[in-house]
PDB file of N, CA and C in Angstrom:
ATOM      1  N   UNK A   1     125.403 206.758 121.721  1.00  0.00           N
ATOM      2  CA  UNK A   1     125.120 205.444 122.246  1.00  0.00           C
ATOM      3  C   UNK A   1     124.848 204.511 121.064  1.00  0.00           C
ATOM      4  N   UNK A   2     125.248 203.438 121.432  1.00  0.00           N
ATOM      5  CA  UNK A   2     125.105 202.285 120.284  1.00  0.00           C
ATOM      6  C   UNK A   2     124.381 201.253 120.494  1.00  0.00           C
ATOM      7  N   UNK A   3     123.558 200.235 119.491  1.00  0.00           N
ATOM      8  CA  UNK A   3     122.734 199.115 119.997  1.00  0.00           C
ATOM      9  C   UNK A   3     123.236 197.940 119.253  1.00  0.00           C
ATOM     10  N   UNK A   4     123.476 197.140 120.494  1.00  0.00           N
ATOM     11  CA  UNK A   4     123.827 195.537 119.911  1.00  0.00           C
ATOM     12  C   UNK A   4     122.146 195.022 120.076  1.00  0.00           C
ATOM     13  N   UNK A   5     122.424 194.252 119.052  1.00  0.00           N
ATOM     14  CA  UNK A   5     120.948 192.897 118.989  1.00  0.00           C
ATOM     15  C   UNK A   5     121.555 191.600 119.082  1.00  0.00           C
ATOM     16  N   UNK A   6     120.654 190.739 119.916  1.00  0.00           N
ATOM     17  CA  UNK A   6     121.054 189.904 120.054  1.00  0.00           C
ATOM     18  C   UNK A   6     120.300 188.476 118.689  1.00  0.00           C
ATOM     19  N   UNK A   7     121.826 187.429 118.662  1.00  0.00           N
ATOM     20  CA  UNK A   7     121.457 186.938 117.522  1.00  0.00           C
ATOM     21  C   UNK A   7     122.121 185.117 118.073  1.00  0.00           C
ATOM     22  N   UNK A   8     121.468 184.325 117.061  1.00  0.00           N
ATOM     23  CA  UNK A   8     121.711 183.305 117.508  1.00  0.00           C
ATOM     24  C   UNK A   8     122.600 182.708 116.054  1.00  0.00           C
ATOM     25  N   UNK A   9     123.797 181.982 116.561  1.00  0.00           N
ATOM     26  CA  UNK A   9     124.848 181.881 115.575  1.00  0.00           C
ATOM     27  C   UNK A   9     123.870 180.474 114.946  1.00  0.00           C
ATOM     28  N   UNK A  10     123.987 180.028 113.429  1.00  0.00           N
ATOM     29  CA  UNK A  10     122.939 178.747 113.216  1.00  0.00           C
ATOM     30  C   UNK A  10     124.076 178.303 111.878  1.00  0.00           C
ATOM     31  N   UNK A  11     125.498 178.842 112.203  1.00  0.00           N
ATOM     32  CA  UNK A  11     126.797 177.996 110.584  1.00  0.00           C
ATOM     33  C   UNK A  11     127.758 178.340 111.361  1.00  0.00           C
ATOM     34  N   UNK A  12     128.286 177.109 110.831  1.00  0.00           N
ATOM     35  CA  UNK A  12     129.747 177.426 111.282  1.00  0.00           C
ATOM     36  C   UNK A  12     130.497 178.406 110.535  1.00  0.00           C
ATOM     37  N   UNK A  13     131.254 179.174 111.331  1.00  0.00           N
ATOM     38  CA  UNK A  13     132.358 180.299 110.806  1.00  0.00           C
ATOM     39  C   UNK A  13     133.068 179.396 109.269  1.00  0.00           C
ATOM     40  N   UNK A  14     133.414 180.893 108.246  1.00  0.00           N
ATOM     41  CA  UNK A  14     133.919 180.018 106.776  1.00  0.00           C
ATOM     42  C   UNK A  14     135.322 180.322 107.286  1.00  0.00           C
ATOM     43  N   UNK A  15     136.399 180.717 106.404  1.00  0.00           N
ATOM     44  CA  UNK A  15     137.813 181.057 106.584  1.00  0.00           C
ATOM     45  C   UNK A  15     138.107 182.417 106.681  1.00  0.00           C
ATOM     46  N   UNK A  16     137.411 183.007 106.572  1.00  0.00           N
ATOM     47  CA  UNK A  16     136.913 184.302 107.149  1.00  0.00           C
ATOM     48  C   UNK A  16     136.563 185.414 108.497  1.00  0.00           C
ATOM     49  N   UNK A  17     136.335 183.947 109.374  1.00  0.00           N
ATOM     50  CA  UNK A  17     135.311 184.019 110.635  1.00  0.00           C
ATOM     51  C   UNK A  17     134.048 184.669 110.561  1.00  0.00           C
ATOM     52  N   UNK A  18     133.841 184.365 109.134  1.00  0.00           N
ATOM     53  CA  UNK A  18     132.027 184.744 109.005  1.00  0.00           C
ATOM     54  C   UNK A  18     130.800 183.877 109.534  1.00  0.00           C
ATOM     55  N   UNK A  19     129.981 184.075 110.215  1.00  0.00           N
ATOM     56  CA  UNK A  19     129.240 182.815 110.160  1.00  0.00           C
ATOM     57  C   UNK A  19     127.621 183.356 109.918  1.00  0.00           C
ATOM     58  N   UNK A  20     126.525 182.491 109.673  1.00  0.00           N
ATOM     59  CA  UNK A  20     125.493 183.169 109.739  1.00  0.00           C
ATOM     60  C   UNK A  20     124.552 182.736 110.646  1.00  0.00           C
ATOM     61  N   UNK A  21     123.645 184.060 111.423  1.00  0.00           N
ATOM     62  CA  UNK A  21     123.123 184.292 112.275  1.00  0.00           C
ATOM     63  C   UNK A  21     121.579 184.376 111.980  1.00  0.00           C
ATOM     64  N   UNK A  22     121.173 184.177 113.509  1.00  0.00           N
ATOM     65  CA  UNK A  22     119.373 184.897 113.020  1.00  0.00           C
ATOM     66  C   UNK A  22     119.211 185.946 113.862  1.00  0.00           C
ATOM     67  N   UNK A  23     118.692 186.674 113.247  1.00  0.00           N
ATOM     68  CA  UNK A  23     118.175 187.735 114.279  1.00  0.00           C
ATOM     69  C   UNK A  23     116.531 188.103 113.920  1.00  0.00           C
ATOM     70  N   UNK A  24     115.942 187.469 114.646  1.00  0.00           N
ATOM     71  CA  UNK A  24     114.160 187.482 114.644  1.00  0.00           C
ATOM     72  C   UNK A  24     113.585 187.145 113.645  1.00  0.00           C
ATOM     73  N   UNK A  25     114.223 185.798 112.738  1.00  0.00           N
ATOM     74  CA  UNK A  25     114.062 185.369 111.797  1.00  0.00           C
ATOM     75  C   UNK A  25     114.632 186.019 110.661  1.00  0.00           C
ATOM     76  N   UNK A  26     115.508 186.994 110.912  1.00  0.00           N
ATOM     77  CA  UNK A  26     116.195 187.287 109.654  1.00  0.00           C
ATOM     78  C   UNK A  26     117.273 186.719 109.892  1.00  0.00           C
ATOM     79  N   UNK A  27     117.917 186.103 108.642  1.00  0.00           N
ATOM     80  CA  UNK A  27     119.552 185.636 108.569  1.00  0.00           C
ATOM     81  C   UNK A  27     120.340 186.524 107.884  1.00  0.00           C
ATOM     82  N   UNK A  28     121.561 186.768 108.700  1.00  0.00           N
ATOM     83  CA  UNK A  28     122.731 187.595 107.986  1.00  0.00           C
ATOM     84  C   UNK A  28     123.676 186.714 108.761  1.00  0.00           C
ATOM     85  N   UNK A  29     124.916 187.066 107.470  1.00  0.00           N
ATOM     86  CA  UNK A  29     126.538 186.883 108.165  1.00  0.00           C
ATOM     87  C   UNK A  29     127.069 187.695 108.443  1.00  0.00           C
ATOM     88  N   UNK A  30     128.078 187.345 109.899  1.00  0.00           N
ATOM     89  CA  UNK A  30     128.149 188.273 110.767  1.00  0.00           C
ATOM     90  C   UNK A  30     129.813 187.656 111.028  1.00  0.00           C
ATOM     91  N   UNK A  31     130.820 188.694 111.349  1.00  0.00           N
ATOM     92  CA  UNK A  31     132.160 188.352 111.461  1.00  0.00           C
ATOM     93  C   UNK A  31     131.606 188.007 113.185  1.00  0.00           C
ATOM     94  N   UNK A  32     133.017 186.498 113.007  1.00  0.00           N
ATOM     95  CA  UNK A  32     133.416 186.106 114.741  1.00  0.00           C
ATOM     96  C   UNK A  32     134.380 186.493 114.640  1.00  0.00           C
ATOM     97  N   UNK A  33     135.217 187.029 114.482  1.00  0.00           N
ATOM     98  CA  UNK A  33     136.230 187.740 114.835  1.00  0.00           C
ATOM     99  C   UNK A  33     136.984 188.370 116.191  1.00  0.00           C
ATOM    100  N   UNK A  34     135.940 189.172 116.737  1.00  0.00           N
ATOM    101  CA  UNK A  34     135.927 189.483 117.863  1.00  0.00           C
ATOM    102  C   UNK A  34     135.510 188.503 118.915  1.00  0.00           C
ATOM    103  N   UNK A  35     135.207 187.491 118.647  1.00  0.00           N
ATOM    104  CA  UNK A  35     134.038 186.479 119.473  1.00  0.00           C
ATOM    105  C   UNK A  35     134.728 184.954 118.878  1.00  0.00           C
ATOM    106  N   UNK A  36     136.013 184.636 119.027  1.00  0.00           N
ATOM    107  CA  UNK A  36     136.325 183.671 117.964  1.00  0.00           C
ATOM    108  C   UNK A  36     135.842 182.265 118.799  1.00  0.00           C
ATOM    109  N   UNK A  37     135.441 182.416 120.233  1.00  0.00           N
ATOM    110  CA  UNK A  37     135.025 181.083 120.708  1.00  0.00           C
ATOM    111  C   UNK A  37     133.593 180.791 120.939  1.00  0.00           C
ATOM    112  N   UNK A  38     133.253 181.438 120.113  1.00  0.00           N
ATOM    113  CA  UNK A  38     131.271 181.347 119.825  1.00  0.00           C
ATOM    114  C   UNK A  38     131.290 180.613 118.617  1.00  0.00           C
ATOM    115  N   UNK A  39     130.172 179.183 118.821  1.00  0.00           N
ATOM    116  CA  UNK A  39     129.846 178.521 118.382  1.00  0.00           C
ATOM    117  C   UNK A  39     128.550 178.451 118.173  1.00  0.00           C
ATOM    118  N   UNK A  40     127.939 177.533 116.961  1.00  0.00           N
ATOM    119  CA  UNK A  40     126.833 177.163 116.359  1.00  0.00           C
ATOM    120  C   UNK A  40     125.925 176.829 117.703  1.00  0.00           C
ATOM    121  N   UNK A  41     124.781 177.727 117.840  1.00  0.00           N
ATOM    122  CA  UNK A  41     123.892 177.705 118.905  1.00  0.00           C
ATOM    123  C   UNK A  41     124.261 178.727 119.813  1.00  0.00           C
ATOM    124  N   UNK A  42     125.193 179.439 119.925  1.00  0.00           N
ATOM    125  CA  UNK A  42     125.171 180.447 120.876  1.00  0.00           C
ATOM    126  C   UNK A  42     124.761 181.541 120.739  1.00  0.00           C
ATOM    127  N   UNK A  43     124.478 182.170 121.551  1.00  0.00           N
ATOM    128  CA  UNK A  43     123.979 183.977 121.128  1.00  0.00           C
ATOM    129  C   UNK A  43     125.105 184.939 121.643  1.00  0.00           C
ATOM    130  N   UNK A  44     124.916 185.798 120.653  1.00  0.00           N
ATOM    131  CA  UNK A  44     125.832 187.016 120.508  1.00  0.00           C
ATOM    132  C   UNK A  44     125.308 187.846 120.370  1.00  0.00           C
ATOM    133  N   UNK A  45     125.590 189.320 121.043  1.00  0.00           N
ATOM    134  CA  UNK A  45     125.348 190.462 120.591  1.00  0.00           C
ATOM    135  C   UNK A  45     126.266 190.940 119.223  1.00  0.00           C
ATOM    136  N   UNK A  46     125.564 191.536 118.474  1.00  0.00           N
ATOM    137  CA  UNK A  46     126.328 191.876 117.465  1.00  0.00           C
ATOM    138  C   UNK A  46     125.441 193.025 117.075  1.00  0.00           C
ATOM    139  N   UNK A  47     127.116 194.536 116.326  1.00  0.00           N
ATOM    140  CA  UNK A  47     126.635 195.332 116.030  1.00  0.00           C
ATOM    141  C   UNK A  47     127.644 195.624 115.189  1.00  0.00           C
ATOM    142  N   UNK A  48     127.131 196.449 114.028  1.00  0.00           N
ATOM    143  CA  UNK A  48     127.798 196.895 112.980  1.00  0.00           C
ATOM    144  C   UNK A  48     128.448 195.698 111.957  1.00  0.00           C
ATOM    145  N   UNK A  49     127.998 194.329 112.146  1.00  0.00           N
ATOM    146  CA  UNK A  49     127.872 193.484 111.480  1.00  0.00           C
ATOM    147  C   UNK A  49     129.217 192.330 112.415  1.00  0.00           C
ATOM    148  N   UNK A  50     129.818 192.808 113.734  1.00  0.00           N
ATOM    149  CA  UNK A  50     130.160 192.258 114.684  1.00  0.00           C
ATOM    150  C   UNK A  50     129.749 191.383 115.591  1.00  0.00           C
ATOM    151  N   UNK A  51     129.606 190.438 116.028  1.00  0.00           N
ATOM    152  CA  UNK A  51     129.837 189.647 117.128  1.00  0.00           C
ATOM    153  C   UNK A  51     130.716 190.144 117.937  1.00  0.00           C
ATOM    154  N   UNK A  52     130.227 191.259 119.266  1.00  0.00           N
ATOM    155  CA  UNK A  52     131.056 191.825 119.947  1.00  0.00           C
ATOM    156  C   UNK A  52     131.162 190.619 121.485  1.00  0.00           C
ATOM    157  N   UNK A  53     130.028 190.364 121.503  1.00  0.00           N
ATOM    158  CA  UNK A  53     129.671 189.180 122.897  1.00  0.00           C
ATOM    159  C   UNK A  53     129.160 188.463 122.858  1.00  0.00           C
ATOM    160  N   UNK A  54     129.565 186.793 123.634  1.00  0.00           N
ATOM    161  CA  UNK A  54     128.493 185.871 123.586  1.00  0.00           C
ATOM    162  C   UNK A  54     127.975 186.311 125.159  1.00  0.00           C
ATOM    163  N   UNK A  55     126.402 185.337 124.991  1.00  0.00           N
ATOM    164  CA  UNK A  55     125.591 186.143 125.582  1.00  0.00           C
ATOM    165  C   UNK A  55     125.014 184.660 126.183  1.00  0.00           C
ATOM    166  N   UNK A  56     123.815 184.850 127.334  1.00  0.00           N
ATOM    167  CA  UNK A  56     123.586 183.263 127.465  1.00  0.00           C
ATOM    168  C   UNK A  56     122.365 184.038 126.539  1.00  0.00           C
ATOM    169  N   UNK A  57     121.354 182.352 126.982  1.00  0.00           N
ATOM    170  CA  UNK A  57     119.991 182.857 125.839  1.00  0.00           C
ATOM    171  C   UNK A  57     118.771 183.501 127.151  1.00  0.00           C
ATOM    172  N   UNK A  58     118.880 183.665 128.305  1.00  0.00           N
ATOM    173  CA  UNK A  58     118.189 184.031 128.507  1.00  0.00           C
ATOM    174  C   UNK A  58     118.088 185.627 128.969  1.00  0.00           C
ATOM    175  N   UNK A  59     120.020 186.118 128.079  1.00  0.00           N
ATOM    176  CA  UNK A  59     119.722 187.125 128.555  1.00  0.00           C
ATOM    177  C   UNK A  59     119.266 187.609 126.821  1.00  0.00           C
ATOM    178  N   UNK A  60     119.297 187.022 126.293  1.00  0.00           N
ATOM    179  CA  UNK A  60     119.127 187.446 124.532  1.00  0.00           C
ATOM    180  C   UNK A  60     117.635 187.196 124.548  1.00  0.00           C
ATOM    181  N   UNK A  61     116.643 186.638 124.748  1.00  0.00           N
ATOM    182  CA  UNK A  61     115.526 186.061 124.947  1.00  0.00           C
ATOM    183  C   UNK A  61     114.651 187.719 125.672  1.00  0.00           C
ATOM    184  N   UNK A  62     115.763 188.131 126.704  1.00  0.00           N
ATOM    185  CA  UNK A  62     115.048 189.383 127.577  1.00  0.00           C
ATOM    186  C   UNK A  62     115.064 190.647 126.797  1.00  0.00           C
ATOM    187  N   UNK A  63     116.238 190.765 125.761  1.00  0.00           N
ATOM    188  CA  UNK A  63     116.468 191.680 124.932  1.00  0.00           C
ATOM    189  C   UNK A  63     115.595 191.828 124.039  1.00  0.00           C
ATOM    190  N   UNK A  64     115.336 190.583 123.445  1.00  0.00           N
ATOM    191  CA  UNK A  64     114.422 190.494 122.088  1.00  0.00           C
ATOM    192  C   UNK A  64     113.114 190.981 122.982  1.00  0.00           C
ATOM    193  N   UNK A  65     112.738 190.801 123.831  1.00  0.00           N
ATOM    194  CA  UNK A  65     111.544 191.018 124.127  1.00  0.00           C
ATOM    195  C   UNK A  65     111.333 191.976 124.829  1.00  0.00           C
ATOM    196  N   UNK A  66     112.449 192.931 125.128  1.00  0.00           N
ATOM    197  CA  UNK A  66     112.159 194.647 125.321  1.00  0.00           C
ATOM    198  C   UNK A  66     112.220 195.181 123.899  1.00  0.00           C
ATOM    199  N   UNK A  67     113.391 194.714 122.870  1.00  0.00           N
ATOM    200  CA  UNK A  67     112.849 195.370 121.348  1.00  0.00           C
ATOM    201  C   UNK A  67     111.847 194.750 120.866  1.00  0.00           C
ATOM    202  N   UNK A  68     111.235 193.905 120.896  1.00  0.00           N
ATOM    203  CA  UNK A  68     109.723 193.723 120.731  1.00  0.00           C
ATOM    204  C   UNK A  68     108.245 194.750 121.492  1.00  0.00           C
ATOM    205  N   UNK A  69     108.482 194.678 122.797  1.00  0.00           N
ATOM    206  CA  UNK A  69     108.053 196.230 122.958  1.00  0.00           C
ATOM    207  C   UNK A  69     107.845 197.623 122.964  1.00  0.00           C
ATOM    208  N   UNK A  70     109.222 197.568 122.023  1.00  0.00           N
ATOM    209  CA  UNK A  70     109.455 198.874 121.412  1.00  0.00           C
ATOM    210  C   UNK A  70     108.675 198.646 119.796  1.00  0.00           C
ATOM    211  N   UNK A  71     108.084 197.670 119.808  1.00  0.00           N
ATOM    212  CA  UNK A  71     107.680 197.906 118.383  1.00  0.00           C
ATOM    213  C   UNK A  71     108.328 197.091 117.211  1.00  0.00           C
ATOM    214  N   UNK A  72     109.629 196.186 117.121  1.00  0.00           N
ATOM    215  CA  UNK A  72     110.457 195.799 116.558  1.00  0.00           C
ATOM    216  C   UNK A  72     109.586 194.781 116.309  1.00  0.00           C
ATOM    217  N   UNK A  73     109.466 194.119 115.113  1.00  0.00           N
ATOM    218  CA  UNK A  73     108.679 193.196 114.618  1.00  0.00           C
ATOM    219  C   UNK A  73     109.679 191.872 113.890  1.00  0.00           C
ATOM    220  N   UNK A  74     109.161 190.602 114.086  1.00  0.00           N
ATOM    221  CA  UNK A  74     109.656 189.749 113.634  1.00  0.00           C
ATOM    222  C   UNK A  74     109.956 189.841 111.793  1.00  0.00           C
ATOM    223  N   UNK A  75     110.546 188.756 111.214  1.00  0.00           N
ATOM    224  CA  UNK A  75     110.489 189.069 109.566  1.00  0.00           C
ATOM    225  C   UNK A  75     109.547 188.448 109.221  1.00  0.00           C
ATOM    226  N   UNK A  76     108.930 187.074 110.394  1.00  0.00           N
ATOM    227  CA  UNK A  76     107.417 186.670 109.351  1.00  0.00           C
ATOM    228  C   UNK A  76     106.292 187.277 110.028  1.00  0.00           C
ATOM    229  N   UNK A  77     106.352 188.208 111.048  1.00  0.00           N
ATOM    230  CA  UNK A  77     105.578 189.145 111.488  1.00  0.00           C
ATOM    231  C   UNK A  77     105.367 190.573 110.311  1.00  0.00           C
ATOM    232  N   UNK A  78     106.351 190.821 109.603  1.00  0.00           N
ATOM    233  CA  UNK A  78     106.149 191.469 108.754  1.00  0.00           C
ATOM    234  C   UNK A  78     106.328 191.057 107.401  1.00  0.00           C
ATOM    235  N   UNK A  79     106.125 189.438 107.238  1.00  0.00           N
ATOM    236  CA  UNK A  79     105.686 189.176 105.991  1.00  0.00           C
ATOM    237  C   UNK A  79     104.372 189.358 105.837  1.00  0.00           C
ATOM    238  N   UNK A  80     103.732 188.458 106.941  1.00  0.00           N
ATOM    239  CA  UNK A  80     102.185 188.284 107.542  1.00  0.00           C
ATOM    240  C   UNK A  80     101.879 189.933 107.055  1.00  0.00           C
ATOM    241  N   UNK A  81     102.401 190.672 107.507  1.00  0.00           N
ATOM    242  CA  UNK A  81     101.687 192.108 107.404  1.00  0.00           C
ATOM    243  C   UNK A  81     101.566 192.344 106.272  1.00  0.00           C
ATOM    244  N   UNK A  82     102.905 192.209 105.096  1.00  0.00           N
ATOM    245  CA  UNK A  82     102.628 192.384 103.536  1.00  0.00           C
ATOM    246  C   UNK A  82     101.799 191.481 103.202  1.00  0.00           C
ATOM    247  N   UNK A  83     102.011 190.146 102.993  1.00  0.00           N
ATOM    248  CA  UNK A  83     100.912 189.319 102.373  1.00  0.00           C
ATOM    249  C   UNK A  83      99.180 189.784 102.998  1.00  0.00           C
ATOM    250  N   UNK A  84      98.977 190.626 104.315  1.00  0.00           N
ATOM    251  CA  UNK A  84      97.310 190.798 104.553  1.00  0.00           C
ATOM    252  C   UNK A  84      97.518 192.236 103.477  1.00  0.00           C
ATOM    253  N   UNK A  85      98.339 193.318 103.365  1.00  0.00           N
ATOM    254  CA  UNK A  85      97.565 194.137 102.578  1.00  0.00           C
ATOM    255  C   UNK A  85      98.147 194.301 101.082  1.00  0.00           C
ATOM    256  N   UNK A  86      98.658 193.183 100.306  1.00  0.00           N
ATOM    257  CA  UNK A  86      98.396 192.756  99.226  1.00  0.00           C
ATOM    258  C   UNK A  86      97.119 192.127  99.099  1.00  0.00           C
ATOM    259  N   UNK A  87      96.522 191.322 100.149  1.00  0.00           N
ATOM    260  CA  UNK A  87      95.476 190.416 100.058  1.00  0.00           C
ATOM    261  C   UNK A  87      94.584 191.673  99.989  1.00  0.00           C
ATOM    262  N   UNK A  88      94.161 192.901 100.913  1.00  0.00           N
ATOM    263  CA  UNK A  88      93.427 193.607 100.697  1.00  0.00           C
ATOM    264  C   UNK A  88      93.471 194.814  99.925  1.00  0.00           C
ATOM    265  N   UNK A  89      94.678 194.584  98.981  1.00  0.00           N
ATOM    266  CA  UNK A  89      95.019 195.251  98.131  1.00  0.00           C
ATOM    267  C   UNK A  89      94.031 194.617  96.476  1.00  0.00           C
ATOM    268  N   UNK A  90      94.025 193.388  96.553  1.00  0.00           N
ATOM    269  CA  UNK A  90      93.617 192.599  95.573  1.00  0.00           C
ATOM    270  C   UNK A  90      92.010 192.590  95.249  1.00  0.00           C
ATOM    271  N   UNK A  91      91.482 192.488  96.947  1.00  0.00           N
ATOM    272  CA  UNK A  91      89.702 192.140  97.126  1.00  0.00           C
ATOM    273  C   UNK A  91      89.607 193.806  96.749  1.00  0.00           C
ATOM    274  N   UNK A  92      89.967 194.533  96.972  1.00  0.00           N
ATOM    275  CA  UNK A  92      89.318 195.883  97.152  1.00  0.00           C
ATOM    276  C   UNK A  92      88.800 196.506  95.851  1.00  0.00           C
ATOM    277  N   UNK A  93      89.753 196.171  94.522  1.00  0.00           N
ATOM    278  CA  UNK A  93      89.243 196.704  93.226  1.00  0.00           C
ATOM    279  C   UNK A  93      87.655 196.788  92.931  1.00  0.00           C
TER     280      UNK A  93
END
């Protein structure tokens, strides 16, 4: 079994059909290729660095927030986490 995440397209495709995406505050580029009529603001599932489906947002919205209950953490959710135990990395000496 395989897992798409859902991502929100935020550039337009280059000559490539690359465009770049967010996925829970991380940005990567992701081929449209498969998805060539997804545009800037839409959500897509994408896996293996694919845009296999556009998606509406509230079904991407429901996704993110069952992998959020699994534990899946945002990227400034886990900056927040490095910057507190550097911080208590620092006071503790």
């Amino acid at each position: 079994m395989c897992l798409a995440i859902p991502a929100k397209i935020v550039s337009e495709p280059n000559d490539n059909s690359m465009a770049e995406v967010d996925i829970l505050g991380v940005k990567r580029f992701i081929s449209l290729m498969m998805t060539p009529d997804a545009t800037v603001g839409d959500h897509v599932l994408v896996h293996a660095g694919f845009a296999i489906e556009v998606v509406d947002e509230e079904f991407a919205q429901e996704s993110l927030a069952m992998l959020r209950q699994m534990g899946i953490r945002t990227a400034d959710e886990l900056a927040a986490e490095a910057d507190e135990e550097a911080a208590a990395g620092t006071t503790a000496s």
